[in-house]
C-alpha atoms as a PDB file:
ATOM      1  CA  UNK A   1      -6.491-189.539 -36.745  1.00  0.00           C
ATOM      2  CA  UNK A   2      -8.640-191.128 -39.763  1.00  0.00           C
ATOM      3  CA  UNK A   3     -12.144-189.954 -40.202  1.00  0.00           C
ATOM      4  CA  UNK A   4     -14.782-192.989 -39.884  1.00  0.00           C
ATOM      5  CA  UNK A   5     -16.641-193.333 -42.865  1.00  0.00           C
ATOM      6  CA  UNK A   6     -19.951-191.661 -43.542  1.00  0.00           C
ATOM      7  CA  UNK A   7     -21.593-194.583 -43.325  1.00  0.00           C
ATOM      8  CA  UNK A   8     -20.521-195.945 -40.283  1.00  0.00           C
ATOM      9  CA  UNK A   9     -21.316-193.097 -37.998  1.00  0.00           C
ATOM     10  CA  UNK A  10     -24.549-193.578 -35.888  1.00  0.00           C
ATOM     11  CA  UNK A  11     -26.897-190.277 -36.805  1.00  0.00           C
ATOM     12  CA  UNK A  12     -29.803-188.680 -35.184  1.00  0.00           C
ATOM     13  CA  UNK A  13     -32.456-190.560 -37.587  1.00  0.00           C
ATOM     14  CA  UNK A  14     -30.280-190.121 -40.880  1.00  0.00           C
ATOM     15  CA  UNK A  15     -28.344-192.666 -42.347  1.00  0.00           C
ATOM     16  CA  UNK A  16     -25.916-192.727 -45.695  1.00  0.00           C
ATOM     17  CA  UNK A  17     -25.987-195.004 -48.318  1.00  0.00           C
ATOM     18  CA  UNK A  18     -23.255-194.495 -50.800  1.00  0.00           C
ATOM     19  CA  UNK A  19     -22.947-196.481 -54.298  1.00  0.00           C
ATOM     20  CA  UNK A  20     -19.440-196.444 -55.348  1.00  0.00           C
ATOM     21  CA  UNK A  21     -20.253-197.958 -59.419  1.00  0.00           C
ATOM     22  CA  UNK A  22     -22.847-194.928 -59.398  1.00  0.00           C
ATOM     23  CA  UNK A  23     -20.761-192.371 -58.049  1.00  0.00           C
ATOM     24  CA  UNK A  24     -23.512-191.498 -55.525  1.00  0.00           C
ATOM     25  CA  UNK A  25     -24.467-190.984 -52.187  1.00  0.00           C
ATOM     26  CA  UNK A  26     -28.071-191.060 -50.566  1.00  0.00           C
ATOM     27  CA  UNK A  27     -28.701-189.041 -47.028  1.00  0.00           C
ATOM     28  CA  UNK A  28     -32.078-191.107 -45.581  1.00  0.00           C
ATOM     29  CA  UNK A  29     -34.292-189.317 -43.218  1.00  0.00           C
ATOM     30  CA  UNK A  30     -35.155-192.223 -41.157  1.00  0.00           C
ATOM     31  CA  UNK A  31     -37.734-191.834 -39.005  1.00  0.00           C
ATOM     32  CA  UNK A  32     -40.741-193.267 -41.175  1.00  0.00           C
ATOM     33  CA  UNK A  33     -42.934-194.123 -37.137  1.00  0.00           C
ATOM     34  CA  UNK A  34     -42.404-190.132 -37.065  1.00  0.00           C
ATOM     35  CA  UNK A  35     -43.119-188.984 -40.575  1.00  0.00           C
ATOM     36  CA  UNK A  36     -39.101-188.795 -40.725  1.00  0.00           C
ATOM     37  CA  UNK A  37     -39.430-185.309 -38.809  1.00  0.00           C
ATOM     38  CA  UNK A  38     -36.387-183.696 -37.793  1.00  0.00           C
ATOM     39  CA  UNK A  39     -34.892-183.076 -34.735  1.00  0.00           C
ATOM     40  CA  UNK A  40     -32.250-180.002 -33.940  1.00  0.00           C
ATOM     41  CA  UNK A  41     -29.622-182.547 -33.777  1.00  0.00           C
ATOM     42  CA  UNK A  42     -30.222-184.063 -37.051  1.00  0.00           C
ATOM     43  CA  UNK A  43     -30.570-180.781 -38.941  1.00  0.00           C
ATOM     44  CA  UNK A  44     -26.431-180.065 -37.322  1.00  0.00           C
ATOM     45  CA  UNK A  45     -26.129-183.803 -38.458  1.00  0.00           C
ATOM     46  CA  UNK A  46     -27.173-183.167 -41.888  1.00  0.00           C
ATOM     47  CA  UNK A  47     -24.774-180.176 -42.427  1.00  0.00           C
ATOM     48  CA  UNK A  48     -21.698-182.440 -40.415  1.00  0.00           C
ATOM     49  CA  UNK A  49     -23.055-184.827 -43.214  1.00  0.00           C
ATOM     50  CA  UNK A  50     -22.502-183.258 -46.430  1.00  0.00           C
ATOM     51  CA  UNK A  51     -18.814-181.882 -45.378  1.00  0.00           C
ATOM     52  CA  UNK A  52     -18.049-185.345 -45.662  1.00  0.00           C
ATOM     53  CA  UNK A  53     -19.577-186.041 -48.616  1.00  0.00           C
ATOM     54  CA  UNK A  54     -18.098-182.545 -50.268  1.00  0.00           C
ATOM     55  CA  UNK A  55     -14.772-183.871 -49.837  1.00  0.00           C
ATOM     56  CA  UNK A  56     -15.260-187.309 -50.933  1.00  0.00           C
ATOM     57  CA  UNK A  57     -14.048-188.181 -54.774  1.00  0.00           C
ATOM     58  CA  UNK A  58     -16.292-191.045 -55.082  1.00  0.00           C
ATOM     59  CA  UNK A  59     -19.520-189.256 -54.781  1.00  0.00           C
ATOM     60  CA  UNK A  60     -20.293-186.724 -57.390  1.00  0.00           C
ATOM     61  CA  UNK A  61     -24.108-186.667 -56.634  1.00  0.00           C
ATOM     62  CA  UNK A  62     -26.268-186.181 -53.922  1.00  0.00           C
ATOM     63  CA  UNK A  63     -29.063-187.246 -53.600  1.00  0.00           C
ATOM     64  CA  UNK A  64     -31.980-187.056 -50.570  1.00  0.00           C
ATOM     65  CA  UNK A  65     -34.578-188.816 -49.260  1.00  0.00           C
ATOM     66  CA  UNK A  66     -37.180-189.704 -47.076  1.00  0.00           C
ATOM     67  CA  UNK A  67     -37.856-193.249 -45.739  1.00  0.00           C
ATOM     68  CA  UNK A  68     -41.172-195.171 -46.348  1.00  0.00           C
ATOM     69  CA  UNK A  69     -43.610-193.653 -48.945  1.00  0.00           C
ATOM     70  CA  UNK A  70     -45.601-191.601 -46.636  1.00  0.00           C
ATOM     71  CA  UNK A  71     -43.136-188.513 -46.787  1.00  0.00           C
ATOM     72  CA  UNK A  72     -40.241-186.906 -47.293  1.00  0.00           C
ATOM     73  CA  UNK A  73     -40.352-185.123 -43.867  1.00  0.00           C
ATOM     74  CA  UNK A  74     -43.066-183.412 -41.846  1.00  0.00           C
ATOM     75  CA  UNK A  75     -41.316-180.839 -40.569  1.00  0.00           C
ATOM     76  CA  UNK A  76     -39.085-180.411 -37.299  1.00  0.00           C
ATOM     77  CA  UNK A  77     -39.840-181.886 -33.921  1.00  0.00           C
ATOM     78  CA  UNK A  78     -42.602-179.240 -32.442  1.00  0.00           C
ATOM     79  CA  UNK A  79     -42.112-179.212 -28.876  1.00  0.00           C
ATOM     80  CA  UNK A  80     -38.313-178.941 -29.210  1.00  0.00           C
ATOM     81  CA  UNK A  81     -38.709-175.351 -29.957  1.00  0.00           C
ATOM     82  CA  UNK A  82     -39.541-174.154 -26.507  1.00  0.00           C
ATOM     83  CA  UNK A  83     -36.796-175.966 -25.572  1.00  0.00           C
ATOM     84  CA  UNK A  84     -34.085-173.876 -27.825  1.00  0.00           C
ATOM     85  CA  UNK A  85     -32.799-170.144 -27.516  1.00  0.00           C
ATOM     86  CA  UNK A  86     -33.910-167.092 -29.453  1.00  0.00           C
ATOM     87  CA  UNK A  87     -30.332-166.988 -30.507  1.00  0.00           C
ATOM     88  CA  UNK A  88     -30.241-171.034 -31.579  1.00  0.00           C
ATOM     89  CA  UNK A  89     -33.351-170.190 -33.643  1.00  0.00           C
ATOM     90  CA  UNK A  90     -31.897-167.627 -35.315  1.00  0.00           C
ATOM     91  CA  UNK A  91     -29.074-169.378 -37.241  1.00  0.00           C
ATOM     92  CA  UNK A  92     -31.189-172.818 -38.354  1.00  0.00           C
ATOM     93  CA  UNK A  93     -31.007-171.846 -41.735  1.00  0.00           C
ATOM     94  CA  UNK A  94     -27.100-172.824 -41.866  1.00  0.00           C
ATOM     95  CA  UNK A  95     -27.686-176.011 -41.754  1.00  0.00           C
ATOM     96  CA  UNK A  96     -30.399-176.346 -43.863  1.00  0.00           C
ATOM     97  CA  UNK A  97     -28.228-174.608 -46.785  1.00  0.00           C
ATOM     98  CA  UNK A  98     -26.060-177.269 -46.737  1.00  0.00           C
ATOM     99  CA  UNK A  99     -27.210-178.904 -50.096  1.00  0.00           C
ATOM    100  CA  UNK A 100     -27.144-175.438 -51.661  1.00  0.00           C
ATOM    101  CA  UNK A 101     -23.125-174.830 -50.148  1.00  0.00           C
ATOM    102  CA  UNK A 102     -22.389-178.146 -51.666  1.00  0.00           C
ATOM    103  CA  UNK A 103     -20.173-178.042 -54.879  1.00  0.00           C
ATOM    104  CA  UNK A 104     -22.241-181.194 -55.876  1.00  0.00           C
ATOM    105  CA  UNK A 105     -25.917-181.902 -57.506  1.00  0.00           C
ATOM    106  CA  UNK A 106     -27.379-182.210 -55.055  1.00  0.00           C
ATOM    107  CA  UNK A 107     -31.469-184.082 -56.090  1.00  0.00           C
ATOM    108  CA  UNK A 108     -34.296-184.061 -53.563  1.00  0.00           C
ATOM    109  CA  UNK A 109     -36.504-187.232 -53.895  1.00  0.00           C
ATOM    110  CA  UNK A 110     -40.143-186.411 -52.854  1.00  0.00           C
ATOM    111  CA  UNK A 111     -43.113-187.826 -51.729  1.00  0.00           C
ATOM    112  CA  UNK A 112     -45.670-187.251 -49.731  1.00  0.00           C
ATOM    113  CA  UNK A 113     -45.447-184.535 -46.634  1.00  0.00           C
ATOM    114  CA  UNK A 114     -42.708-182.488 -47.760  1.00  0.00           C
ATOM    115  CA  UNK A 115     -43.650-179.905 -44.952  1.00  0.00           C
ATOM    116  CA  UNK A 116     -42.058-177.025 -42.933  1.00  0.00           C
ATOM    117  CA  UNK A 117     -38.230-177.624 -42.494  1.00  0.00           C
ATOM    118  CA  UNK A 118     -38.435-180.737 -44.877  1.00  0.00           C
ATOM    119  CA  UNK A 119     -39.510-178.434 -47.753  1.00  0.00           C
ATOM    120  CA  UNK A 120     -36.600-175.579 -46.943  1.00  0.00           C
ATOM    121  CA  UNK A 121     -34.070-178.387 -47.199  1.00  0.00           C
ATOM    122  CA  UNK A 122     -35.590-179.731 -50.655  1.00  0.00           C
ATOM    123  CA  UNK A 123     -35.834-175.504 -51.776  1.00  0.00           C
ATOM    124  CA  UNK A 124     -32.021-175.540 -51.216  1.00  0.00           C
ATOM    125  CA  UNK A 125     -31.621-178.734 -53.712  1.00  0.00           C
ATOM    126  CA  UNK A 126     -30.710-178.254 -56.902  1.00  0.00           C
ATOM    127  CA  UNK A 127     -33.210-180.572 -58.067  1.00  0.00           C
ATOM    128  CA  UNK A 128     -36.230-181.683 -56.979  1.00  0.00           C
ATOM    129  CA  UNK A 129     -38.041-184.961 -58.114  1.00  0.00           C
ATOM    130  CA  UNK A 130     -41.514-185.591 -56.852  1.00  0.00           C
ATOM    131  CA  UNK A 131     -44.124-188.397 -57.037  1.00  0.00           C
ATOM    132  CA  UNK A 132     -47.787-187.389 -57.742  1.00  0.00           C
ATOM    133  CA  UNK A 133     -48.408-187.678 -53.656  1.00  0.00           C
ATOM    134  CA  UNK A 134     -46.285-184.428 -52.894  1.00  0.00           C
ATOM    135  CA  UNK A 135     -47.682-181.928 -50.843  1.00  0.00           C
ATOM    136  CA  UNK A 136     -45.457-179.177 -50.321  1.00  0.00           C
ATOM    137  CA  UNK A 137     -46.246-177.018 -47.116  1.00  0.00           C
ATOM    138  CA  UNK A 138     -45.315-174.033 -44.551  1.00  0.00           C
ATOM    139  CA  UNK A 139     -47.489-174.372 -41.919  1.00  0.00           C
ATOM    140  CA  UNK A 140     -45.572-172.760 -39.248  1.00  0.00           C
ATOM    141  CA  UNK A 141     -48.527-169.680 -39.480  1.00  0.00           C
ATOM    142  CA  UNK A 142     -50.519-172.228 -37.965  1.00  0.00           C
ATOM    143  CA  UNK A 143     -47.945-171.861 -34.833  1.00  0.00           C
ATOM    144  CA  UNK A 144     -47.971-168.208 -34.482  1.00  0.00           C
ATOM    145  CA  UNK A 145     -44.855-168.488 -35.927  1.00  0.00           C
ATOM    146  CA  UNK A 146     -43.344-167.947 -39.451  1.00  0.00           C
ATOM    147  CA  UNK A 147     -40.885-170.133 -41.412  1.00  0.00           C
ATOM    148  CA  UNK A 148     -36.871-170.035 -40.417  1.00  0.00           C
ATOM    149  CA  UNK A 149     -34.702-171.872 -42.426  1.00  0.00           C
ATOM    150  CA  UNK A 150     -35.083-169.819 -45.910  1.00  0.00           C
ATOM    151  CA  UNK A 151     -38.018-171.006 -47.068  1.00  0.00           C
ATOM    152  CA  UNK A 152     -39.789-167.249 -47.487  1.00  0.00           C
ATOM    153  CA  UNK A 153     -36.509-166.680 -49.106  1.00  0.00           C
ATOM    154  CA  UNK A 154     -36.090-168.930 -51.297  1.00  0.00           C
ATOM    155  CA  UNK A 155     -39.918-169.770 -52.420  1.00  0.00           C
ATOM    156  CA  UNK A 156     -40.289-165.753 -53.216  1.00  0.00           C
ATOM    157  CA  UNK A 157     -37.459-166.299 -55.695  1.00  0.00           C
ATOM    158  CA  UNK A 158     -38.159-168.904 -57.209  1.00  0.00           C
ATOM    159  CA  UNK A 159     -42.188-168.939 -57.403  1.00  0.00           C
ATOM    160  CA  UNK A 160     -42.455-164.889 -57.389  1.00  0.00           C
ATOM    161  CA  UNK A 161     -43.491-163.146 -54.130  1.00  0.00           C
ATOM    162  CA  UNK A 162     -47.476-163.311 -54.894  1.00  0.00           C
ATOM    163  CA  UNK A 163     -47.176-167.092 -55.175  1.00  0.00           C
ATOM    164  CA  UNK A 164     -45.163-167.168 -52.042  1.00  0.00           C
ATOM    165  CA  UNK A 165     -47.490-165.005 -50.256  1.00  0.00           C
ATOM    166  CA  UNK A 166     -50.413-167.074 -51.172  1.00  0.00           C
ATOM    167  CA  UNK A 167     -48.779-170.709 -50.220  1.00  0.00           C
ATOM    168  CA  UNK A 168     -47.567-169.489 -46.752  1.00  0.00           C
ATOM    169  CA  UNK A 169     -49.739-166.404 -45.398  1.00  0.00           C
ATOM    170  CA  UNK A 170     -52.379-168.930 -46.310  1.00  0.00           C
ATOM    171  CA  UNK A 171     -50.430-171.892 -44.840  1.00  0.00           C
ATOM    172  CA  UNK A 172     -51.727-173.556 -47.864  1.00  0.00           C
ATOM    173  CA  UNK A 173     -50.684-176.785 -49.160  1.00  0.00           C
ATOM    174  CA  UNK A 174     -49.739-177.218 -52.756  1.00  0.00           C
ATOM    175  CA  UNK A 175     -50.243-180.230 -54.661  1.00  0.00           C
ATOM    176  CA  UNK A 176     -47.413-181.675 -56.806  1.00  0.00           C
ATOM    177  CA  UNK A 177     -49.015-180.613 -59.999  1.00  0.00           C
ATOM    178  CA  UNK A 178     -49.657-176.958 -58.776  1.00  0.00           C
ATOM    179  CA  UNK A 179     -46.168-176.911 -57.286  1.00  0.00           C
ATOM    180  CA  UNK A 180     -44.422-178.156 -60.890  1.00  0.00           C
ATOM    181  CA  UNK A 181     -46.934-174.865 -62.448  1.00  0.00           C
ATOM    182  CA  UNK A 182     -45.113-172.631 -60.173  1.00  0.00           C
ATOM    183  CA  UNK A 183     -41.386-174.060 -60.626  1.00  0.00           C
ATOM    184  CA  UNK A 184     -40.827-175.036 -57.422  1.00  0.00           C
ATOM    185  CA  UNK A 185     -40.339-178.956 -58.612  1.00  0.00           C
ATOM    186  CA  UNK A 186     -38.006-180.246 -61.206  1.00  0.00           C
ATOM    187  CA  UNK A 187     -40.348-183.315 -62.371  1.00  0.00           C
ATOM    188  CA  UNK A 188     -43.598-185.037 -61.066  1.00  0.00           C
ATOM    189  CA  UNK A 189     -44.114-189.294 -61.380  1.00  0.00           C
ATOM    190  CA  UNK A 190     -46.367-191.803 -60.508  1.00  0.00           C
ATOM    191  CA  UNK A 191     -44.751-193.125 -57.068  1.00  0.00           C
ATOM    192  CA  UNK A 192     -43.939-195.733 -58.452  1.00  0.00           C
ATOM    193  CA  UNK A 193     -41.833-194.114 -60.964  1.00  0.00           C
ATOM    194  CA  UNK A 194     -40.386-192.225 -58.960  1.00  0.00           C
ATOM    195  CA  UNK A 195     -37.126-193.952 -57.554  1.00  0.00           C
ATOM    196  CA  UNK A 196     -36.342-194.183 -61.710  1.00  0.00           C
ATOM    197  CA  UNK A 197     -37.014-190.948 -62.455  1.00  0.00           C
ATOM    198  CA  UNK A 198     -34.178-189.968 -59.855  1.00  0.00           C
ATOM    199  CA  UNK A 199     -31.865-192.157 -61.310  1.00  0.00           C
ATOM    200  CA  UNK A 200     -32.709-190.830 -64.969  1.00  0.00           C
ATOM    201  CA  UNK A 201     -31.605-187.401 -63.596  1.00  0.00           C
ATOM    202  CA  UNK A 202     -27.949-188.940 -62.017  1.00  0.00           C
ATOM    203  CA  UNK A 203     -27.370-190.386 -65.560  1.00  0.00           C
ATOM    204  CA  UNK A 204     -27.765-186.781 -66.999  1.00  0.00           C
ATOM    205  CA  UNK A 205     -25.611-185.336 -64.210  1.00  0.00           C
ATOM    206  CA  UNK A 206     -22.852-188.270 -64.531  1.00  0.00           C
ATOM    207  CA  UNK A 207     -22.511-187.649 -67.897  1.00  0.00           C
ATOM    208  CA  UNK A 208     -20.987-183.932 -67.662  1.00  0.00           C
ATOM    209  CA  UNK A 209     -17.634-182.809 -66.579  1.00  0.00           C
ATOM    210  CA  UNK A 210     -18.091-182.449 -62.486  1.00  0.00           C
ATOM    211  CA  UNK A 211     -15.528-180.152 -62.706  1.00  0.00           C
ATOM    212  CA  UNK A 212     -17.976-178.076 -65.148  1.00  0.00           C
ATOM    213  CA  UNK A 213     -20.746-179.249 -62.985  1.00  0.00           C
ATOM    214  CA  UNK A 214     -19.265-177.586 -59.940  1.00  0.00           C
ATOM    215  CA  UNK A 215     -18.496-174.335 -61.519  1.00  0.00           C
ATOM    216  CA  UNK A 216     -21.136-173.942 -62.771  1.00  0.00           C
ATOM    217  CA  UNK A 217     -23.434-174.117 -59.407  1.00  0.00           C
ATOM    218  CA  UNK A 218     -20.971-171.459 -57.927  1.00  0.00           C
ATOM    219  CA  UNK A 219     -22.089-169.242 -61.398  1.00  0.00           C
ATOM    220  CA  UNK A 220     -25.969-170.046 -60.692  1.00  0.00           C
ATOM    221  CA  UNK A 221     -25.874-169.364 -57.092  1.00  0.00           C
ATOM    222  CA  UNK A 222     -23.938-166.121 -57.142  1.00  0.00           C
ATOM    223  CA  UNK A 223     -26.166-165.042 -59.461  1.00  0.00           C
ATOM    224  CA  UNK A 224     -29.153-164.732 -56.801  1.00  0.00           C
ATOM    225  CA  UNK A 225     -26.412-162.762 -54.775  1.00  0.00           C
ATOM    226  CA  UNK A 226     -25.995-159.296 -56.786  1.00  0.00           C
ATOM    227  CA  UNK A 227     -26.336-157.114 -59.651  1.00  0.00           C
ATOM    228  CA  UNK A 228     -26.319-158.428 -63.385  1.00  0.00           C
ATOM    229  CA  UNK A 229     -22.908-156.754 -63.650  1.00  0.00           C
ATOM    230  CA  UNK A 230     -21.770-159.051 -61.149  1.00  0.00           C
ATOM    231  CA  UNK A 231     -22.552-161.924 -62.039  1.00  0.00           C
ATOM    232  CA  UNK A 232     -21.440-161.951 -65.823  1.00  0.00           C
ATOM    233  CA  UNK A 233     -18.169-160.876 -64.331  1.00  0.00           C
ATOM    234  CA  UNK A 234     -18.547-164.137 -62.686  1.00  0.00           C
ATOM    235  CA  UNK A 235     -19.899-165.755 -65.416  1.00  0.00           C
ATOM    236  CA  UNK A 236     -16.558-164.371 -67.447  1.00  0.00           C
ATOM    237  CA  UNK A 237     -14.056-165.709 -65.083  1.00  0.00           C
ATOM    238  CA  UNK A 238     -15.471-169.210 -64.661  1.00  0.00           C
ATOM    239  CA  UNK A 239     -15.825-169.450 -69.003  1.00  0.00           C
ATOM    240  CA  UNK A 240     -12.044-168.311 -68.830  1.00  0.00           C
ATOM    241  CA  UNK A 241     -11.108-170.670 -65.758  1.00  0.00           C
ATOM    242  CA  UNK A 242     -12.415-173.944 -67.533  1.00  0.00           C
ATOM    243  CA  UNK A 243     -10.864-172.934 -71.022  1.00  0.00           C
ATOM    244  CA  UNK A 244      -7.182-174.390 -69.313  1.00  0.00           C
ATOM    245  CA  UNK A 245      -8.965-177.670 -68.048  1.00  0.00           C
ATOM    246  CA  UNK A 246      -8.536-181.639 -68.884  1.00  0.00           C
ATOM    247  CA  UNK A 247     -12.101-181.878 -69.431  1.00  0.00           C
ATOM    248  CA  UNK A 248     -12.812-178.927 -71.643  1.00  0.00           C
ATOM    249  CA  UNK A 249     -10.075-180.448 -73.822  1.00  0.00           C
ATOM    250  CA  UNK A 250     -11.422-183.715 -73.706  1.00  0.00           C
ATOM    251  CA  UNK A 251     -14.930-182.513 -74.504  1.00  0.00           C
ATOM    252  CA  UNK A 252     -13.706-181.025 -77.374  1.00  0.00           C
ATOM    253  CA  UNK A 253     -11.733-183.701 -78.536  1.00  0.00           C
ATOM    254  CA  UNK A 254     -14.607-185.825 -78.438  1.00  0.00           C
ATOM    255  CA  UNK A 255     -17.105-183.231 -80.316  1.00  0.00           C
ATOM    256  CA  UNK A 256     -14.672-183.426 -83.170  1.00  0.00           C
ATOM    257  CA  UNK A 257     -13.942-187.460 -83.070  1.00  0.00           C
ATOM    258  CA  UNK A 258     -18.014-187.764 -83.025  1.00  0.00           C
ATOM    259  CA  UNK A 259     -17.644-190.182 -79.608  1.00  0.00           C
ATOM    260  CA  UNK A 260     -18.495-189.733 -75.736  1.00  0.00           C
ATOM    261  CA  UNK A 261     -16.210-187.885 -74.059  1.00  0.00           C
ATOM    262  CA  UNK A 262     -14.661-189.406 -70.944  1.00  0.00           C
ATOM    263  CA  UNK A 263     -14.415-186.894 -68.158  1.00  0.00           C
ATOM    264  CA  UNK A 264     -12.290-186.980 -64.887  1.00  0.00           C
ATOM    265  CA  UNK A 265     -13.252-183.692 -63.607  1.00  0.00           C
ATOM    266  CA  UNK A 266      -9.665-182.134 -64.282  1.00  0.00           C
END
């Protein structure tokens, strides 16, 4: 049985855009009446999403969005909660980690209320592009409740555990330019810089061997996974692995003819 497209299937409040001459694909939270918040269903949409998009050869970056200007997303849907099993609760950061399981770049595009489940899915982007109106928050404190979807995790590693203590035993929000101090964003713009500022980064990424690209996520992320030892065995294997490729071959070729190299991701 064929698959429908991506961009044909009806999801909870997301919707795919894919550009073919860019080699792209944009996921839009679209629920801009709601602050795009996100409902149980979308967040199992979301990972059903990027399988799709894993597998497909015309997109070789991700990139992800919120609609309107007023935010990326303001969390999840509240009240749906108490509707949901201990057990459910428990395993919501799977699909969140989708954009950190993808083999792609994966680029979070943010503005405004990047709150609550909305910021653990941009803290499993690679990248993350904000305007000046970011405001990056865990609130769930607030709740009597504590974040679920690896944003303790992941905000301890890459902030340090005194910032991440601060930003959500506080429930504080952080302003773009704080968050940028801190590492947790890639780049800040004027809003209205920011949609180019996104596509300055996909020029970067096109321009590299995907192939290279892709192993060299798997190397960064398995880093955060173990021992130094283990990773530069890692490391080692993947420098060794990409030695026999098309692309390393053509990259060379290319250093020594002084020209672009044309990559195929082979």
């Amino acid at each position: 049985m064929r698959q429908q497209n991506v961009e044909q299937i009806e999801w909870d409040h997301l919707r795919v855009e894919k550009n073919p001459e860019r080699k792209t694909a944009t996921i839009v939270l679209d629920r801009p009446e709601k602050m795009n918040t996100l409902s149980f269903t979308a967040r199992s949409h979301l990972n059903q999403i990027f399988e799709q998009l894993n597998k497909d050869d015309e997109v070789h970056v991700i990139i992800i969005k919120g609609e309107g200007t007023k935010a990326f997303t303001s969390g999840g849907t509240i009240t749906e909660f108490m509707e949901r099993s201990q057990e459910e609760l428990s395993v919501l950061h799977k699909n969140v980690a989708a954009p950190e399981r993808s083999p792609k770049p994966v680029i979070a595009q943010l503005q405004g209320y990047t709150f609550g489940v909305g910021l653990e899915i941009a803290m499993a982007c690679d990248f993350r592009v904000a305007s000046d109106t970011t405001l990056l928050a865990l609130p769930e404190l607030r709740l009597g409740m504590i974040p679920g979807s690896g944003g303790t995790q992941r905000i301890a590693r890459i902030a340090g555990l005194g910032r991440a203590k601060d930003m959500i035993m506080r429930a504080r929000r952080i302003p773009a330019d704080e968050a940028y101090q801190w590492g947790l964003l890639t780049s800040v713009s004027p809003q209205e810089e920011l949609e180019a500022a996104v596509q300055s980064l996909v020029d970067e990424l096109l321009e590299f061997s995907p192939l290279a690209l892709r192993t060299l996520k798997q190397v960064l992320n398995a880093s955060q996974e173990g021992p130094l030892s283990a990773g530069l065995e890692i490391e080692g294997f993947a420098y060794g692995m990409l030695r026999g490729t098309e692309d390393f071959r053509e990259g060379v070729n290319a250093f020594d003819q002084k020209r672009k190299p044309k990559f195929t991701g082979r």
